[in-house]
Protein backbone atom coordinates (compact mmCIF):
# COMPACT_ATOMS: atom_id res chain seq x y z
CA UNK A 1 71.49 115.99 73.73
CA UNK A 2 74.05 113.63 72.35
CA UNK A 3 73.60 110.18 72.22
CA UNK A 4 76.30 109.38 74.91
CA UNK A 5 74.67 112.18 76.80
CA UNK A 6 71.66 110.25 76.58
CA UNK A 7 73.66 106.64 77.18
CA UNK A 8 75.10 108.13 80.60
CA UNK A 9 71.77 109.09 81.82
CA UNK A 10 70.12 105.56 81.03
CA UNK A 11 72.75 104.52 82.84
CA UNK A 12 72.36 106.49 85.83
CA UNK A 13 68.79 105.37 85.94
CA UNK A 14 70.00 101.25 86.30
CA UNK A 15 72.51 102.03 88.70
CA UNK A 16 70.05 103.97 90.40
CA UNK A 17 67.53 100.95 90.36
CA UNK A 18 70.37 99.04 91.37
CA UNK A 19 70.82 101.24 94.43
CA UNK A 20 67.37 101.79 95.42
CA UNK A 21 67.32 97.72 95.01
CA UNK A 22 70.12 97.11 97.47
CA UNK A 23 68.42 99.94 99.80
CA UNK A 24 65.26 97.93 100.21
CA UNK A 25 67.15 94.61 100.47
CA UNK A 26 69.36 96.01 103.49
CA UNK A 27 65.43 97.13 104.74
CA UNK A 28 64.01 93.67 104.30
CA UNK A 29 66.97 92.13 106.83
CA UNK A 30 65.73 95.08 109.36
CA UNK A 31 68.19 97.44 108.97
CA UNK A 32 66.74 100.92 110.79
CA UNK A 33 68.24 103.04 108.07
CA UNK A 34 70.99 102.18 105.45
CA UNK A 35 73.32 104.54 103.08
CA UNK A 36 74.35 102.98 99.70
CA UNK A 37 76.71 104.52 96.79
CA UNK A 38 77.87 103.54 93.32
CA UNK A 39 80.11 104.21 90.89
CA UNK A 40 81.15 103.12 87.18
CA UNK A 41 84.60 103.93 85.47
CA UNK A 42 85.70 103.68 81.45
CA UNK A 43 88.61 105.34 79.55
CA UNK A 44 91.72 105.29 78.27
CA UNK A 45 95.46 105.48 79.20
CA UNK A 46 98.47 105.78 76.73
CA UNK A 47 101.99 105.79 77.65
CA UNK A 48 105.13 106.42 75.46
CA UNK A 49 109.01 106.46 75.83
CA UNK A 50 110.80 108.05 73.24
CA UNK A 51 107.96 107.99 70.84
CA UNK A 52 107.34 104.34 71.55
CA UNK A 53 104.13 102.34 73.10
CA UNK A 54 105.00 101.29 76.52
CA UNK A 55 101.20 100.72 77.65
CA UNK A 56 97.97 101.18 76.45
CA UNK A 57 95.19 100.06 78.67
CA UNK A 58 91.26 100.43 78.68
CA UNK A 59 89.61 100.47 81.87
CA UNK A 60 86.02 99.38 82.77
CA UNK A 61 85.59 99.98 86.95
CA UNK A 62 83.17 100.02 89.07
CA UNK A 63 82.68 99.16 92.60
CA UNK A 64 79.35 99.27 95.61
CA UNK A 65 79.57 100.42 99.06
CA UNK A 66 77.38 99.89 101.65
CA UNK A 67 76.54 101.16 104.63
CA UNK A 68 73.21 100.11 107.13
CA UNK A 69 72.60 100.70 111.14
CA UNK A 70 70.72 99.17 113.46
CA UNK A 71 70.06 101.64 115.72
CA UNK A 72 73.62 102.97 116.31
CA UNK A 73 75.59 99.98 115.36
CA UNK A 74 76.96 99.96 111.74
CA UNK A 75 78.11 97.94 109.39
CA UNK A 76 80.34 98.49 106.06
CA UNK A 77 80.82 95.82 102.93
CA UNK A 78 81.92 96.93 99.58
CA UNK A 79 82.39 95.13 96.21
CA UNK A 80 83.41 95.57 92.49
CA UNK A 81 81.31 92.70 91.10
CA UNK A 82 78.08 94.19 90.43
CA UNK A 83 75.84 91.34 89.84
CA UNK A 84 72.91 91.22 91.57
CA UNK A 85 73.92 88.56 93.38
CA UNK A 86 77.31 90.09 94.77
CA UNK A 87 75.00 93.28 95.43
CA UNK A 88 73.08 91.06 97.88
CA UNK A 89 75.85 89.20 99.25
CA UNK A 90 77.51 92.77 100.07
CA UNK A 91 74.03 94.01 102.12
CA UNK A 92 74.04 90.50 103.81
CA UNK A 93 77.89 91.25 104.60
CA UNK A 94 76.94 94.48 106.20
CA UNK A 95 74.11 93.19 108.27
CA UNK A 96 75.92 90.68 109.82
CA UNK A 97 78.73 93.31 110.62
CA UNK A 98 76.22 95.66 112.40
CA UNK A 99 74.77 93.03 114.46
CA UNK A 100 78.52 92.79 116.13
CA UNK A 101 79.37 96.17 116.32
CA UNK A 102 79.31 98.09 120.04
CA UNK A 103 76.93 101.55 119.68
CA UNK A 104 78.13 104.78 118.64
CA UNK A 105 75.81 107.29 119.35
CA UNK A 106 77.15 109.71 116.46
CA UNK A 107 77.02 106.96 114.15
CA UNK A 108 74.00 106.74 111.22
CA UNK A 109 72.70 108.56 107.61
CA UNK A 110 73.40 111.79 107.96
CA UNK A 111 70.55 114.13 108.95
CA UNK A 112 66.95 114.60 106.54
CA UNK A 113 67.74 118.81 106.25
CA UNK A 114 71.46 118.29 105.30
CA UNK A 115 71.12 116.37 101.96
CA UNK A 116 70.37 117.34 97.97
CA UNK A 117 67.44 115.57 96.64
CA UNK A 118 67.73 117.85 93.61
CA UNK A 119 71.30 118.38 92.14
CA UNK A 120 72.28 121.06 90.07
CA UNK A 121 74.04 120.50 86.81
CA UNK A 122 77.26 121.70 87.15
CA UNK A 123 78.51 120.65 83.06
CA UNK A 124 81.27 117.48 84.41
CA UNK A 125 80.88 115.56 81.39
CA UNK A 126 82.46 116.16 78.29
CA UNK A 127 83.20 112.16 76.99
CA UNK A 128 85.04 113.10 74.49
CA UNK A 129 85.99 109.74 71.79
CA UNK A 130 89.39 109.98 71.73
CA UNK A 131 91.24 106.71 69.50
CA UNK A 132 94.31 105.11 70.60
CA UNK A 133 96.39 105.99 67.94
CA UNK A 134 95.77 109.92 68.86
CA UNK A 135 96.34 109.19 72.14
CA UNK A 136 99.47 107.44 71.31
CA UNK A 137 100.53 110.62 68.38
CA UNK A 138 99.95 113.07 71.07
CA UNK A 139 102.30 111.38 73.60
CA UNK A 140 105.16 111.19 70.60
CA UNK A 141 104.37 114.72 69.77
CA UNK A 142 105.56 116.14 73.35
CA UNK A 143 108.32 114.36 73.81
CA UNK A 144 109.49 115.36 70.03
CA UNK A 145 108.78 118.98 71.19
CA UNK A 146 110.77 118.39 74.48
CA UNK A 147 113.99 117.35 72.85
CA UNK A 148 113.68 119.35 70.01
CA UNK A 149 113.54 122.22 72.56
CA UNK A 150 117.08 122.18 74.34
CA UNK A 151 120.08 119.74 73.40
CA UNK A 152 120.61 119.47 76.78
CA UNK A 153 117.25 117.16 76.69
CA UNK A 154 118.96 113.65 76.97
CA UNK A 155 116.00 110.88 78.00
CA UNK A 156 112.36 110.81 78.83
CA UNK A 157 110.84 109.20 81.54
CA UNK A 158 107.93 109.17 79.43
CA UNK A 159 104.33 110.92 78.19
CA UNK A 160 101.41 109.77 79.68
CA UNK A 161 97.39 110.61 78.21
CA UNK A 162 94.25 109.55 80.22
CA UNK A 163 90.85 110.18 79.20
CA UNK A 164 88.02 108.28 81.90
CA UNK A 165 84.79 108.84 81.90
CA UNK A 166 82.24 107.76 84.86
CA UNK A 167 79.15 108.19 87.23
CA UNK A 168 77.98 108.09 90.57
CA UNK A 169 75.15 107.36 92.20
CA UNK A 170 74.34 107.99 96.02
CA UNK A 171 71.09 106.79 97.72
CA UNK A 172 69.93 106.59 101.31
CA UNK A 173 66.98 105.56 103.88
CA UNK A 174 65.70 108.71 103.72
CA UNK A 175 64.94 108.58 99.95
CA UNK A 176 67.28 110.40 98.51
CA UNK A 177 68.51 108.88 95.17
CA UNK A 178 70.62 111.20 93.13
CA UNK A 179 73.33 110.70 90.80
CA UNK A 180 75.65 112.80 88.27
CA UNK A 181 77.89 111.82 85.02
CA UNK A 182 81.42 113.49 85.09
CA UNK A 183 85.07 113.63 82.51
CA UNK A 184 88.45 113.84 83.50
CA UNK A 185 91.00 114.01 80.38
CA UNK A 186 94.79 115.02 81.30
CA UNK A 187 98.43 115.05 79.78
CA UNK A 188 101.76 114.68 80.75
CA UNK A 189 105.66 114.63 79.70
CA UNK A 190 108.79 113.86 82.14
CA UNK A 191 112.18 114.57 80.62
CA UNK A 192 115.51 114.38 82.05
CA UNK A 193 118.08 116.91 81.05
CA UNK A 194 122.20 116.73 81.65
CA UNK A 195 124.99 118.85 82.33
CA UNK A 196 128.68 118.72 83.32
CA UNK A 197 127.90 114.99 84.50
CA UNK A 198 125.02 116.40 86.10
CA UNK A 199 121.12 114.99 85.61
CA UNK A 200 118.18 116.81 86.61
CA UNK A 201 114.48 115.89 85.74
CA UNK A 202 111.33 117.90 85.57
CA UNK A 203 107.66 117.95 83.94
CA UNK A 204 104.50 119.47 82.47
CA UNK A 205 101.15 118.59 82.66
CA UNK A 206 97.52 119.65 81.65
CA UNK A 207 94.11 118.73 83.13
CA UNK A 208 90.71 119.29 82.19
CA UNK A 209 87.01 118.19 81.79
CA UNK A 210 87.00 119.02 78.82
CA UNK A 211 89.53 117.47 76.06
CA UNK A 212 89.60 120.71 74.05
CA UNK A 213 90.19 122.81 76.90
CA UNK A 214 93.80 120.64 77.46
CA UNK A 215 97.07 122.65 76.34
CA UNK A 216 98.64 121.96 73.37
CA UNK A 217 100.77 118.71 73.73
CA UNK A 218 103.80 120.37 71.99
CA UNK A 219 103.48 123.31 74.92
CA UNK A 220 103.55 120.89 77.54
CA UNK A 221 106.70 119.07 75.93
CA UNK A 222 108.05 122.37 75.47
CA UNK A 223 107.74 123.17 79.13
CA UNK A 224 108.78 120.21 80.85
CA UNK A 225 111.86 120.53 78.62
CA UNK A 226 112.76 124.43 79.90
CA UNK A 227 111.42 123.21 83.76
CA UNK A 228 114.27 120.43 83.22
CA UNK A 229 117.26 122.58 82.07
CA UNK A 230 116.58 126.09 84.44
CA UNK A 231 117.52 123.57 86.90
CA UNK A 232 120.87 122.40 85.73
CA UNK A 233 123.92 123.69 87.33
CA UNK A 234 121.87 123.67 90.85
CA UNK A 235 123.50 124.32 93.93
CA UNK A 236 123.11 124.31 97.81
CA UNK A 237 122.97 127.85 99.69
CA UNK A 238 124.43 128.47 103.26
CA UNK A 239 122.05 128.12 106.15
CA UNK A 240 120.37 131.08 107.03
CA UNK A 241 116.57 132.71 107.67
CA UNK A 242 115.12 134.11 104.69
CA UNK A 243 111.64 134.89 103.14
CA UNK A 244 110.48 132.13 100.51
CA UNK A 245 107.90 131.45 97.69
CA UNK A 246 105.67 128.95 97.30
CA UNK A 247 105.76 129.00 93.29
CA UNK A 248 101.80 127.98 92.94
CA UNK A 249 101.72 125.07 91.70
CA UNK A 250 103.58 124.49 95.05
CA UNK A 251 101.23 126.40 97.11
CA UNK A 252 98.61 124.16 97.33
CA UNK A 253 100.06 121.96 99.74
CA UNK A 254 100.16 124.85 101.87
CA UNK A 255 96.26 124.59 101.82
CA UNK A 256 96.43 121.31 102.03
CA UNK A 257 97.83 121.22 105.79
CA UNK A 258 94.81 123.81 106.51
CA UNK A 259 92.59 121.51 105.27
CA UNK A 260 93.82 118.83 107.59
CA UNK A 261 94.28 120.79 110.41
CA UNK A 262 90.79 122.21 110.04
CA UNK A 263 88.85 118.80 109.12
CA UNK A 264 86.25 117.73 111.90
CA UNK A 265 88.33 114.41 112.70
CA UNK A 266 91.16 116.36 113.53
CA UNK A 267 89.23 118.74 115.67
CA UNK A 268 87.38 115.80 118.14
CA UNK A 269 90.44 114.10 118.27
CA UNK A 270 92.30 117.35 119.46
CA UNK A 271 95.03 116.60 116.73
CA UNK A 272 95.27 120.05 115.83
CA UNK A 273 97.21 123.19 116.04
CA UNK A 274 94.08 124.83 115.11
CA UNK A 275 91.92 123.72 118.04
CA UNK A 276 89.84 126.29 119.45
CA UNK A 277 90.22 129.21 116.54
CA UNK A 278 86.99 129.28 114.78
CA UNK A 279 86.45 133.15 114.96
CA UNK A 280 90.57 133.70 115.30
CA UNK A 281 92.60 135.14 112.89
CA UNK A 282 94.71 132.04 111.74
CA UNK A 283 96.52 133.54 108.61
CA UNK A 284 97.83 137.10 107.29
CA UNK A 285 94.64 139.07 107.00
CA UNK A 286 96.02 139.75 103.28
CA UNK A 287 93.90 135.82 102.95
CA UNK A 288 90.61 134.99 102.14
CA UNK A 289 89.64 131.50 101.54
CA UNK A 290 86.44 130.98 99.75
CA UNK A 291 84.59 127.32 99.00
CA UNK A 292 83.32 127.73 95.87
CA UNK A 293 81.44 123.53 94.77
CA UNK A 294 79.29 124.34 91.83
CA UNK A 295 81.53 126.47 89.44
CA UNK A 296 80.75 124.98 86.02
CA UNK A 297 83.41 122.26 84.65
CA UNK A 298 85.41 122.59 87.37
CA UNK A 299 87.99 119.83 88.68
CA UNK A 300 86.64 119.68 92.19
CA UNK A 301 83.08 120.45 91.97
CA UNK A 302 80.10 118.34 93.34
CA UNK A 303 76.68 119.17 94.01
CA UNK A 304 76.60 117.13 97.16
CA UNK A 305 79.48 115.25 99.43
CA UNK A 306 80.13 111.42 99.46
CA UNK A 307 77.15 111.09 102.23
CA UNK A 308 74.44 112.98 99.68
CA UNK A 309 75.28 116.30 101.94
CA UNK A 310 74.09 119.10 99.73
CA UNK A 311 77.43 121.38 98.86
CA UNK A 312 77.70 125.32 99.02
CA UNK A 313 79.95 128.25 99.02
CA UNK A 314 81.61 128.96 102.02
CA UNK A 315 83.70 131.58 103.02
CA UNK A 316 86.90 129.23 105.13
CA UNK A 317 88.16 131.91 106.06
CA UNK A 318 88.01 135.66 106.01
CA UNK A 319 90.11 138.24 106.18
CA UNK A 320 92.48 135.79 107.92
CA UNK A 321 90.49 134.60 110.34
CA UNK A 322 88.79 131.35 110.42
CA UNK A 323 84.96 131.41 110.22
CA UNK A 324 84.26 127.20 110.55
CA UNK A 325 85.49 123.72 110.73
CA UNK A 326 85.12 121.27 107.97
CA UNK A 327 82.54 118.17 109.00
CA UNK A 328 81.59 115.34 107.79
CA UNK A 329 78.01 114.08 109.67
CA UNK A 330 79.98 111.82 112.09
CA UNK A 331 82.58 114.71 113.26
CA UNK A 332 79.84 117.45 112.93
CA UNK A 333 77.35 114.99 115.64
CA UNK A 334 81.04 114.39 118.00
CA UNK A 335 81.41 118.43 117.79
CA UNK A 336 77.78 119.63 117.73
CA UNK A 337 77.67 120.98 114.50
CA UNK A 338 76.02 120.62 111.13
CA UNK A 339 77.53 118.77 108.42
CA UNK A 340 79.46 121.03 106.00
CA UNK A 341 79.37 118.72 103.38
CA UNK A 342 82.86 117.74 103.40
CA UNK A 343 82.79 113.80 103.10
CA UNK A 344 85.23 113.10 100.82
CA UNK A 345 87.30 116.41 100.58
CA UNK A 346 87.27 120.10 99.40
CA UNK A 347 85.11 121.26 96.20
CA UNK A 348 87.66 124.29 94.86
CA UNK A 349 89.54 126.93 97.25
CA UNK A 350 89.68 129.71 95.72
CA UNK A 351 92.73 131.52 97.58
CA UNK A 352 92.38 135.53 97.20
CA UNK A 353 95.71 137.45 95.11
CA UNK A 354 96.74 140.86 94.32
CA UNK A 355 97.88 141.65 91.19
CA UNK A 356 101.20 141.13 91.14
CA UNK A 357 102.65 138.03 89.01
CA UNK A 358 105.31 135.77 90.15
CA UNK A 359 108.57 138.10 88.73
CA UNK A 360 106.62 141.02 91.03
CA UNK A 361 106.58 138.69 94.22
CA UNK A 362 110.50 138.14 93.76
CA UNK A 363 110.73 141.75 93.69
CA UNK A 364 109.18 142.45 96.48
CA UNK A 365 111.10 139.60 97.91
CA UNK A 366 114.21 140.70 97.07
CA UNK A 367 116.40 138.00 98.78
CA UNK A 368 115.58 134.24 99.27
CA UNK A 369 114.31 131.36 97.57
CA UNK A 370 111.84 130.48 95.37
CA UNK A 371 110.61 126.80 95.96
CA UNK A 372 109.23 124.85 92.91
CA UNK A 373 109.59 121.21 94.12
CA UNK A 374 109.16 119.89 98.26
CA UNK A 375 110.37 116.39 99.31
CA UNK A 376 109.75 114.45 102.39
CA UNK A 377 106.63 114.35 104.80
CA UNK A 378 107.56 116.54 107.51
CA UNK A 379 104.70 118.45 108.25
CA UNK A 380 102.79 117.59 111.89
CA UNK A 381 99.38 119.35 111.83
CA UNK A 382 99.02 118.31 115.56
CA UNK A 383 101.93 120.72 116.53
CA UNK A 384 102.07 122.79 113.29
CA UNK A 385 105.91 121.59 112.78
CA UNK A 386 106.86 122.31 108.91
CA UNK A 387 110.20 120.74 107.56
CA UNK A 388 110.70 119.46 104.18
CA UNK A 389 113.61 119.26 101.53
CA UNK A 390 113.24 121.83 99.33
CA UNK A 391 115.02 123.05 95.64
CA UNK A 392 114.28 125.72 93.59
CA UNK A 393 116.08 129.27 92.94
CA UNK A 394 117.77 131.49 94.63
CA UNK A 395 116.70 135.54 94.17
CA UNK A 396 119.04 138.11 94.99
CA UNK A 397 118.27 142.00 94.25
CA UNK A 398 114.13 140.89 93.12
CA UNK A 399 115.82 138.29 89.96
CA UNK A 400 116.58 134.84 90.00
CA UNK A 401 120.13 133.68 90.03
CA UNK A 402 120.80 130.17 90.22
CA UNK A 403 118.68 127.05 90.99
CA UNK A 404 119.36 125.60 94.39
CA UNK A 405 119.03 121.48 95.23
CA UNK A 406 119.57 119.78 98.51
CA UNK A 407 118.34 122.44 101.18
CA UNK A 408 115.57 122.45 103.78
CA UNK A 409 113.15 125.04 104.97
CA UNK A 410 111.89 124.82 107.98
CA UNK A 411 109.08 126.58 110.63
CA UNK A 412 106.09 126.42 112.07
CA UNK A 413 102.53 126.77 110.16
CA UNK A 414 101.30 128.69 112.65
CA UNK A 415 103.90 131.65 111.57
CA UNK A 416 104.09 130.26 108.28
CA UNK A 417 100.21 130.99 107.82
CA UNK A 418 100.57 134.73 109.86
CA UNK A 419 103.93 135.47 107.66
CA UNK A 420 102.02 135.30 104.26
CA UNK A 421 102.96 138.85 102.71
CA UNK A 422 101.08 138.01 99.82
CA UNK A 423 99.61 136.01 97.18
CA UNK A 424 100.40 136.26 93.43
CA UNK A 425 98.08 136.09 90.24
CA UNK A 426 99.94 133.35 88.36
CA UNK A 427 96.54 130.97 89.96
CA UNK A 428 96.85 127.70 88.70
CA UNK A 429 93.66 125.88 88.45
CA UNK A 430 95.09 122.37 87.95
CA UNK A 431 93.44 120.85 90.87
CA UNK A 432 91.27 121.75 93.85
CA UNK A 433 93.07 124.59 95.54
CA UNK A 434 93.43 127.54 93.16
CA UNK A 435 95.91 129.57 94.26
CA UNK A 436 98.70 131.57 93.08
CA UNK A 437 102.60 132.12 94.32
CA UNK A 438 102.68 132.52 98.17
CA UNK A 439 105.23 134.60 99.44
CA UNK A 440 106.27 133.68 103.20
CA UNK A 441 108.26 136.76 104.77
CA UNK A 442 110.64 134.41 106.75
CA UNK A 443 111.37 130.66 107.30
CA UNK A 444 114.34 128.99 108.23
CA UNK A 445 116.53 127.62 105.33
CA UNK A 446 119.02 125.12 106.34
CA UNK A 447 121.97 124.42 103.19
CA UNK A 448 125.47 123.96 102.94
């Protein structure tokens, strides 16, 4: 084991103390059960515009949150100085909170039999030393590669490196104390490109656990540069109802407004188009949707929730049709349920694909538009209502012929979800939903 291996764990251990500390103190003031978490923050972040230092900053976080009950009345504090004496101030906080709160019978720790007393190692922590004057040669080195790449590469909004390191530690009334290091190191470079008085701007970025799993820096300059130019000379189309691509690093968001319209909160609140489906068919049956928490060095894995809730794989949906809700223990006590483990969001969707890669989908598309950037908020999960602003390119005969700006597609997740033809293999694993090019088989496109 390494010796910052074996720092991080020492670590863990104090915080830990610190936890099981502010657990007994919120016990001494006659709290009936109490749920406590912390977490601790370092790294670095480098910025550069045209090769020169805009920022460099260091970070050292760290913050407490408490929760304690008596009986069913709660009360929250939370705070980032971790002295001992803050820690106590924060429980005292709390207490006096819950003595002035009204019941809520769904309220409290969640349940004994949902939690992990024993988390697996899932390999998050890869604190890799990087210096500042790497960090600051690797920003330079993109945005060299992104003008060297196209003359038509005019400015930079910048490249941006983070490396952060950090912990967290979870404990509760029932005993459970548990706690897990974890690495996050990324990249990116924003160019601007210009045209016949025109200006477009685009990126590139790469994200990882693991520093030497990151792209090349002169790859991601290279691509932001060619994302920038394909979309000079963009244009609008006329209005009209089409089938459209969600290129996949698009896609996600798609999942995204399934995850909201299938959280618990949603669902007791009846804020959902999706009320009443568990056991429906809710998408094409060309989808499966599979929960996948403890794949090793993952971005989104955890071996339990934000409430200690032990994680595991889950199959979201099958076949199309939806097999559960997503709880946290307050929704999963308002609907009857079990936790699911979902306090704090998803641990990696893996979306199911065929084999076909992006250029295949705009074959089989043969006519409409590819989307590669949304704007705007438009989406209501209560009524399933989808409109956003939209650009991208336009595909006539199964090949792309000119980027389009300034349009909006429009429908209704409900279809949208039921129209899914299929799913490419270009997956991009950049974040928490893993999922390739979604082609829709029609939406509404409103242009010129």
């Amino acid at each position: 084991m390494q010796a910052t291996e074996q720092n991080v764990w020492q670590e863990i251990a104090e915080v830990k103390d610190a936890v099981a500390a502010v657990l007994a103190r919120a016990k001494a003031l006659g709290a009936s059960s109490a749920e406590a978490s912390m977490s601790r923050t370092r790294g670095l972040s480098v910025e550069t515009r045209h090769g020169e230092v805009e920022t460099v900053e260091f970070n050292q976080d760290g913050g407490l949150g408490i929760s304690l009950y008596f009986g069913q009345r709660k009360g929250s504090a939370s705070t980032a100085d971790l002295s001992p004496q803050a820690l106590e101030r924060a429980v005292a906080a709390a207490a006096d909170i819950a003595r002035y709160t009204s019941e809520d019978p769904h309220t409290g720790v969640a349940e004994a039999g949902w939690l992990e007393y024993s988390p697996p190692d899932l390999d998050l922590f890869y604190p890799d030393s990087i210096s500042t004057e790497l960090a600051i040669s690797l920003c330079a080195g993109a945005e060299e590669a992104a003008f060297a790449t196209d003359k038509r590469i005019t400015n930079s909004e910048g490249a941006s490196f983070s490396s952060h390191q950090g912990l967290k530690v979870y404990g509760n009334s029932h005993g459970q104390l548990v706690g897990y290091p974890s690495s996050r190191h990324s990249f990116s470079c924003v160019v601007i490109g210009e045209q016949d008085d025109e200006m477009q701007r685009d990126y590139s970025f790469t994200v990882a656990r693991q520093y030497s799993k990151l792209l090349d820096p002169k790859q991601i300059g290279r691509e932001s540069a060619l994302e920038t130019v394909a979309r000079l000379g963009a244009r609008q189309v006329s209005t009209q109802k089409v089938p459209v691509i969600f290129r996949a690093d698009i896609a996600s968001s798609l999942f995204g407004h399934l995850v909201s319209a299938i959280s618990g909160g949603s669902i007791y609140r009846k804020s959902s188009f999706l009320l009443d489906k568990v056991g429906k068919q809710v998408m094409s049956s060309a989808v499966t949707v599979q929960e996948k928490p403890h794949l090793a060095q993952a971005l989104a894995s955890s071996p339990f929730d934000a409430e200690g809730v032990k994680t595991r794989d889950l199959a979201v949906i099958d076949n199309g049709v939806l097999n559960t809700y997503l709880t946290t223990s307050y929704s999963a006590r308002k609907l009857g349920m079990a936790s699911t483990g979902h306090a704090g969001g998803i641990h990696n969707w893996l979306i199911s694909h065929g084999n076909d890669d992006l250029a295949a989908l705009c074959r089989q598309m043969g006519k409409g538009l590819l989307v590669t950037e949304l704007m705007g908020q438009g989406v209501n999960t209560v009524t399933g209502d989808y409109s956003r602003g939209a650009s991208g390119f336009w595909v006539e005969h199964g090949e792309i012929q000119f980027p389009v700006a300034e349009v909006t597609i429009a429908g209704n997740l409900a279809d949208m979800f039921m129209n899914i033809a299929a799913v490419g293999n270009d997956v991009d694993r950049r974040g928490g939903v893993l999922t390739g090019s979604v082609l829709i088989s029609q939406m509404q496109l409103a242009g010129a």
